[in-house]
Protein backbone atom coordinates (compact mmCIF):
# COMPACT_ATOMS: atom_id res chain seq x y z
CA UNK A 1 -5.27 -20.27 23.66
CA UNK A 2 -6.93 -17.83 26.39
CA UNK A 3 -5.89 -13.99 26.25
CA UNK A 4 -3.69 -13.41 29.38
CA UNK A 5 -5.61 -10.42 31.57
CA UNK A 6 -3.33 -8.03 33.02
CA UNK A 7 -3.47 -4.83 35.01
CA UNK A 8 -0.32 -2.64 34.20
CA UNK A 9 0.85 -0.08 36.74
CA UNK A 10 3.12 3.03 35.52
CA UNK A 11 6.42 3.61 36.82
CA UNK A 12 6.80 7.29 38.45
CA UNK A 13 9.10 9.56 40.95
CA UNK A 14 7.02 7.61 43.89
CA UNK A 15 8.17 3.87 42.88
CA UNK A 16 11.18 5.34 43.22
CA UNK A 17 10.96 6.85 46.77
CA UNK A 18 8.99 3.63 48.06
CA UNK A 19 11.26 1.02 46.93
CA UNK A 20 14.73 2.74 47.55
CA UNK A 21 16.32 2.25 51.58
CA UNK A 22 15.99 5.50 54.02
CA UNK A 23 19.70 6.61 54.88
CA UNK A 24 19.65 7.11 58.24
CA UNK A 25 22.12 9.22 60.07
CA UNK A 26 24.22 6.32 61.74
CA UNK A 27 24.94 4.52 58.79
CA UNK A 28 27.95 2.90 56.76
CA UNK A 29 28.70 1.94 52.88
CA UNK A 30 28.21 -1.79 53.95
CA UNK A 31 24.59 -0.88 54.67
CA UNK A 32 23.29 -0.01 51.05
CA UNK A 33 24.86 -3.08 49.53
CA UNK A 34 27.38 -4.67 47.26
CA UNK A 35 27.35 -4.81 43.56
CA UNK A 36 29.53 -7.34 41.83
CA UNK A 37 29.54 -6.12 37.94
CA UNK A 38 31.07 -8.24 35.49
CA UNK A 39 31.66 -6.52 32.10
CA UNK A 40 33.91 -5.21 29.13
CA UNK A 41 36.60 -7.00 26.37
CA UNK A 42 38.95 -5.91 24.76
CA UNK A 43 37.91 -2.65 22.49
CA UNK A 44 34.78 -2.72 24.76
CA UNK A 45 35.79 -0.76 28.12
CA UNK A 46 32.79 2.14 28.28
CA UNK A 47 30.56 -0.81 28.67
CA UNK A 48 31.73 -1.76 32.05
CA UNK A 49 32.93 2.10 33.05
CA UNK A 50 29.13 3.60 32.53
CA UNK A 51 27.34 0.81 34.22
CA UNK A 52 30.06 0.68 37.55
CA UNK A 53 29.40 5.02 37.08
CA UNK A 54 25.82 4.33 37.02
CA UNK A 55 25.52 1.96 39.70
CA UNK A 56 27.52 4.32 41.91
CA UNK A 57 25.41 7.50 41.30
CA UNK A 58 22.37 5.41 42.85
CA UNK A 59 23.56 4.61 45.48
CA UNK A 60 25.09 1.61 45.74
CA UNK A 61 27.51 1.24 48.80
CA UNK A 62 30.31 -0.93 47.16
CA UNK A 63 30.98 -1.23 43.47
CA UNK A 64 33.62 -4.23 42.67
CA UNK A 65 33.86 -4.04 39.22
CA UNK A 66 35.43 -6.91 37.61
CA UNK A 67 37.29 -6.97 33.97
CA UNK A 68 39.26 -9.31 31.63
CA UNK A 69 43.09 -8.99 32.92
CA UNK A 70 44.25 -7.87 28.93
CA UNK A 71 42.06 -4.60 29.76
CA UNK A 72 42.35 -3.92 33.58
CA UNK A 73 44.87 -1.48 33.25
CA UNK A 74 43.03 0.65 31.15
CA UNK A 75 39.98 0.90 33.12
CA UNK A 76 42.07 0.67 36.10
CA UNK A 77 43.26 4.00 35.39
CA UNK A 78 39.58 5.72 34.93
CA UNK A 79 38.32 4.30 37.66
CA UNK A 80 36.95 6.17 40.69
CA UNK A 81 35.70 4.80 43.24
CA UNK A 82 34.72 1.63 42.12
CA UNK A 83 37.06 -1.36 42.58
CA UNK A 84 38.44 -2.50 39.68
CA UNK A 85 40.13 -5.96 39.60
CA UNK A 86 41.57 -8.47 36.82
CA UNK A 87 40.18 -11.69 35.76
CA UNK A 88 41.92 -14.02 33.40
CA UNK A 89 40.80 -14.08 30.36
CA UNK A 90 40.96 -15.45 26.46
CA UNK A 91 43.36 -14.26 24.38
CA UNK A 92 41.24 -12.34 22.36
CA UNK A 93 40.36 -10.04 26.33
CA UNK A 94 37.27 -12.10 26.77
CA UNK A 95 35.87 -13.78 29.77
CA UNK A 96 36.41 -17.62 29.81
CA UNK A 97 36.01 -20.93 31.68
CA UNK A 98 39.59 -20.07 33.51
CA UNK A 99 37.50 -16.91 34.92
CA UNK A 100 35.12 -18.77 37.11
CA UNK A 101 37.36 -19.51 39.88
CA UNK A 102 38.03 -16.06 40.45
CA UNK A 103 34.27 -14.74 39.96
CA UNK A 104 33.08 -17.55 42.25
CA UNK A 105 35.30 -16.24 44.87
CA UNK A 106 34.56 -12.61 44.17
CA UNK A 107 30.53 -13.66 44.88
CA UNK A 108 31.28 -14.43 48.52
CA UNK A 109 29.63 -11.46 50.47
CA UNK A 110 27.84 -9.80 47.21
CA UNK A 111 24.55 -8.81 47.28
CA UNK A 112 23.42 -8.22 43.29
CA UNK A 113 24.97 -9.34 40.10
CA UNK A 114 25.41 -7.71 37.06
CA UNK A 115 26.56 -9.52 33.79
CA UNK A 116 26.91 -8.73 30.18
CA UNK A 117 27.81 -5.71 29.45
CA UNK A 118 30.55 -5.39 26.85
CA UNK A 119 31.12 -9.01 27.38
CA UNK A 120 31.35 -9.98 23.62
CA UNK A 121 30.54 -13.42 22.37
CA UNK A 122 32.10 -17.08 22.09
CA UNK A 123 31.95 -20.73 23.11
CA UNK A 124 33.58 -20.35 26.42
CA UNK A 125 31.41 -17.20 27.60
CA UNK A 126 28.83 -19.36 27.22
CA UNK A 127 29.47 -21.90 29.03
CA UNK A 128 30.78 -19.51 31.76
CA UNK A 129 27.38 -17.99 31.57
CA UNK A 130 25.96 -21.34 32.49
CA UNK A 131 28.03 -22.06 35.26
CA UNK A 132 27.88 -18.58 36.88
CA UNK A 133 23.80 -19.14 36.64
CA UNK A 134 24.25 -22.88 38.31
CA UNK A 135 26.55 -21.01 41.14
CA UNK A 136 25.36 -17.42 41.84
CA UNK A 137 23.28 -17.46 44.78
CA UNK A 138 21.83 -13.65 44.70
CA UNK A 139 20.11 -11.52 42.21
CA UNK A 140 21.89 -11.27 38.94
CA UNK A 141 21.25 -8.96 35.82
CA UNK A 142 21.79 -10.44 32.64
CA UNK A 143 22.27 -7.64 30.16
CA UNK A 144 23.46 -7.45 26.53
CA UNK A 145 25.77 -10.50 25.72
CA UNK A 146 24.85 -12.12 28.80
CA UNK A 147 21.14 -12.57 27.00
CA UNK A 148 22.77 -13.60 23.96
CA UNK A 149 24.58 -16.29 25.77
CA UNK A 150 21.86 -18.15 27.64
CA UNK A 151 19.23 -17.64 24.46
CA UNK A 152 19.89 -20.86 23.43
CA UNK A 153 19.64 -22.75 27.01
CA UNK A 154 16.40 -21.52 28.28
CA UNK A 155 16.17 -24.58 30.31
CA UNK A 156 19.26 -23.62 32.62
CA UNK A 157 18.04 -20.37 32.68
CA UNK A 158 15.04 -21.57 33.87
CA UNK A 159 16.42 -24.07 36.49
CA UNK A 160 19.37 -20.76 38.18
CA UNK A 161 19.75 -20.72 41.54
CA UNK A 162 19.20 -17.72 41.48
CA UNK A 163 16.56 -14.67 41.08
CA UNK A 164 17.50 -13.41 37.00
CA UNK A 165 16.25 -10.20 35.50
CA UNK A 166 16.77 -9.94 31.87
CA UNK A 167 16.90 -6.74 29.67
CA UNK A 168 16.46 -7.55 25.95
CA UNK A 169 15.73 -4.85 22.92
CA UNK A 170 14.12 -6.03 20.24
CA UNK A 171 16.55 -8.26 18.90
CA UNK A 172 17.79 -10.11 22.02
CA UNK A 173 14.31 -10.72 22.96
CA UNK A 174 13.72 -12.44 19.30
CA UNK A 175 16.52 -14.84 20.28
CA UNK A 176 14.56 -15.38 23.84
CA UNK A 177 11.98 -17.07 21.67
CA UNK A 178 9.99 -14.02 21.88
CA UNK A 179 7.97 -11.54 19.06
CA UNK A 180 8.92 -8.48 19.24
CA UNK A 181 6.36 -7.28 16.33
CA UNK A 182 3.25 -9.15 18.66
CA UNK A 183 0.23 -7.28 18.47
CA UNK A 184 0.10 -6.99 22.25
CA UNK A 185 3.86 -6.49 23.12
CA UNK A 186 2.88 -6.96 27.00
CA UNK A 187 1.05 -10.49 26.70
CA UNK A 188 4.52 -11.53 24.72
CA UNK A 189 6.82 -9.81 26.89
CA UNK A 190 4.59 -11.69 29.95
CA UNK A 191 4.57 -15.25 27.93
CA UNK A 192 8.42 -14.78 27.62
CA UNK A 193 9.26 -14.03 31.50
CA UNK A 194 6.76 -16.81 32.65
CA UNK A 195 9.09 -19.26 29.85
CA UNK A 196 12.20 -17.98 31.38
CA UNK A 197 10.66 -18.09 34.76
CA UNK A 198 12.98 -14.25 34.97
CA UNK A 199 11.48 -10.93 35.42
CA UNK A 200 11.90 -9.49 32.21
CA UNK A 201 12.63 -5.76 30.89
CA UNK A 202 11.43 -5.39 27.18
CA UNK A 203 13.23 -2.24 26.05
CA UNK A 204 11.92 0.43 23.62
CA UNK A 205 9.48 3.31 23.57
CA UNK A 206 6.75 2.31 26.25
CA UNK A 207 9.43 -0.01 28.35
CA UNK A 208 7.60 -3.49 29.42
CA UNK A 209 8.38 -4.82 32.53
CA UNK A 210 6.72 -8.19 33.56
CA UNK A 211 7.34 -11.33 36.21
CA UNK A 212 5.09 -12.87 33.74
CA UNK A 213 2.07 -12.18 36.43
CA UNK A 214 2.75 -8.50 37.18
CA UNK A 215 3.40 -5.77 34.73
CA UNK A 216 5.15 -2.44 35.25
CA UNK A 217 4.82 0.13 31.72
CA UNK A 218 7.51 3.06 31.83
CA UNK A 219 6.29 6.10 29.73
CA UNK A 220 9.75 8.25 30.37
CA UNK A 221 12.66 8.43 27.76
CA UNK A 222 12.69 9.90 24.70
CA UNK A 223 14.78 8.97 21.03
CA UNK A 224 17.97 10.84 22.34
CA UNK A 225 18.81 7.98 24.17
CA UNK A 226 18.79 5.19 21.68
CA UNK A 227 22.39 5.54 21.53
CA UNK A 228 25.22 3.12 22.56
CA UNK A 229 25.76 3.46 26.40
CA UNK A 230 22.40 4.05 27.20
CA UNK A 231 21.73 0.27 28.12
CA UNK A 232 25.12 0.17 30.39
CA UNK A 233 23.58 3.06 32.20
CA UNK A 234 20.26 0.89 33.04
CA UNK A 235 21.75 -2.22 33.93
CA UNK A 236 24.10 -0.49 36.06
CA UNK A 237 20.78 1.52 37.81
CA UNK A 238 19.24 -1.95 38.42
CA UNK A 239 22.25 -3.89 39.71
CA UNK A 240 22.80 -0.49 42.32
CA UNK A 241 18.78 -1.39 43.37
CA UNK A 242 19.10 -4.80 43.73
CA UNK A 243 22.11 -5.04 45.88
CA UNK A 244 20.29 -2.04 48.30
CA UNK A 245 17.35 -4.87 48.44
CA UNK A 246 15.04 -3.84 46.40
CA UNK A 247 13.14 -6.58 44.77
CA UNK A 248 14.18 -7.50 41.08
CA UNK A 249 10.63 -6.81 39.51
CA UNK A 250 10.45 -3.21 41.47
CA UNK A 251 14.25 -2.93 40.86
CA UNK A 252 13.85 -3.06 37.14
CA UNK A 253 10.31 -1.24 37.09
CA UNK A 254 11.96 1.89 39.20
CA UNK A 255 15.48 1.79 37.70
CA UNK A 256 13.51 2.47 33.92
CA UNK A 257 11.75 5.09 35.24
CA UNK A 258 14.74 6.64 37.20
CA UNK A 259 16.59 6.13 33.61
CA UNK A 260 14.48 7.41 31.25
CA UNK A 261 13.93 10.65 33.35
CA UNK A 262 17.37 10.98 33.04
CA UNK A 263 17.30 11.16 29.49
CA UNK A 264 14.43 13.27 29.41
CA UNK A 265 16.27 15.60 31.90
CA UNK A 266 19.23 15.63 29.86
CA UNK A 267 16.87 16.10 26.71
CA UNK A 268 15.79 18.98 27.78
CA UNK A 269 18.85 20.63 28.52
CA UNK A 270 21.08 19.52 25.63
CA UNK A 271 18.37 18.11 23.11
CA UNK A 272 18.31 15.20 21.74
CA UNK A 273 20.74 14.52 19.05
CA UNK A 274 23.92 15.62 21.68
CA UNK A 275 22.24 13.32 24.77
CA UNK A 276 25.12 11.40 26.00
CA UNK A 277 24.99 7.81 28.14
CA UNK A 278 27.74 10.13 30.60
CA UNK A 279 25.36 12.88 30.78
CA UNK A 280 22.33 10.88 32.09
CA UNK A 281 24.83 9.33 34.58
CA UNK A 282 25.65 13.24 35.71
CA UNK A 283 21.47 13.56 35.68
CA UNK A 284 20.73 10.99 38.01
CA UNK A 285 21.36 11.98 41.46
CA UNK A 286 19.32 14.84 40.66
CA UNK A 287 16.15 12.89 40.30
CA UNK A 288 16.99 10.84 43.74
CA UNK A 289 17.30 14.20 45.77
């Protein structure tokens, strides 16, 4: 098999600036997009409150921020300014196949998709995965258990009507069919996002980011961030991009730089070991000044 040639381009402060809309003086929310984010279970509400905080702090003109109906009331009452509705759910406070009517309505006028977070894990997520990727009609971010549920049906995947940016560590990336112990982590992380025909996001120290022709390498971030959060915070920076019309391989490319400067903000501030997901969120309008 031929070696795959690439050229990879690193992510800095001027992706950033080039990518993300001018806001002009005469200008309204509806202008810088809306985000539809789809997250949390039961036990699992930070999930879906850091990447809907996250999303917000870059920008993002409307946040709708969508939860199972056994847990709405408790992130109902931390919300902001994001708006928080129900969706029926399992009874274990998981999405299910009875959600899709009201997610298919709640599409209608979004602009970005995000998907995963906090979701947990069963027969009928799946299956709602596969639907929502047969239905959704704008750019969607499958993050977290959203990977885990398509990693078995590459071929829907593969066949969405829709653009799909995926953002795998290690171990969802294994169950994408890809090795995450490859000798050259960016001609695997390329071979993988050509499979999935998806622009991929290979997290981990030197973050890949391929459309399995073009690669993006991230050199910001440091080892105070591998904590639980920090994932939420990224999907929630790409989903704000995408739904301001950025393109999903510059979305993903500029959203790990914007998020690992965060961290490495934060880092150097608090140090590492007390780096919290909330405090990057507090870090990153700083960076987009």
């Amino acid at each position: 098999m031929a070696k795959v040639s690439y050229v990879a381009q690193r992510t800095d402060a001027r992706l950033v600036r080039m990518v993300l809309p001018v806001r002009k003086r005469d200008t309204h929310k509806g202008d810088y997009g809306r985000a539809l984010l789809l997250c949390g279970s039961e036990g699992l509400t930070g999930a879906a409150m850091l990447a809907a905080r996250a999303a917000l702090r870059t920008g993002a003109g409307l946040v709708h921020l969508g939860v199972p109906e056994k847990i709405y009331p408790i992130v109902a009452a931390r919300a902001g300014s994001e708006i928080v509705f129900p969706i029926p759910c399992d009874e274990a406070g998981r999405l299910c196949l009875a959600s899709f009517d009201e997610i298919d309505r709640r599409l209608v006028g979004m602009d970005a998709v995000l998907y995963g977070p906090g979701l947990g894990r069963s027969q009928e997520l799946t299956a709602l995965t596969l639907k929502l990727l047969q239905t959704c009609r704008v750019p969607l971010v499958l993050d977290a258990d959203g990977i885990n549920a398509v990693a078995g049906h590459i071929d829907v995947l593969r066949e969405s009507a829709c653009p799909v940016i995926l953002t795998p560590h290690d171990g969802e990336f294994m169950r994408l069919g890809g090795d995450p112990k490859a000798k050259d982590r960016v001609c695997e992380a390329m071979r993988v996002a050509a499979r999935t025909k998806s622009v991929l996001l290979l997290k981990g120290y030197r973050t890949i980011i391929t459309d399995g022709l073009n690669v993006y390498r991230n050199t910001t971030g440091n080892p105070g961030m591998a904590t639980g959060g920090s994932g939420d915070v990224l999907a929630g920076v790409i989903v704000s991009f995408l739904a301001q019309h950025v393109m999903p391989l510059e979305a993903a490319a500029a959203g790990a730089w914007l998020h690992g400067s965060a961290g490495d903000l934060c880092a150097g501030r608090l140090g590492e070991y007390g780096l919290l997901p909330e405090d990057m969120i507090e870090a990153l309008p700083r960076l987009l000044m």
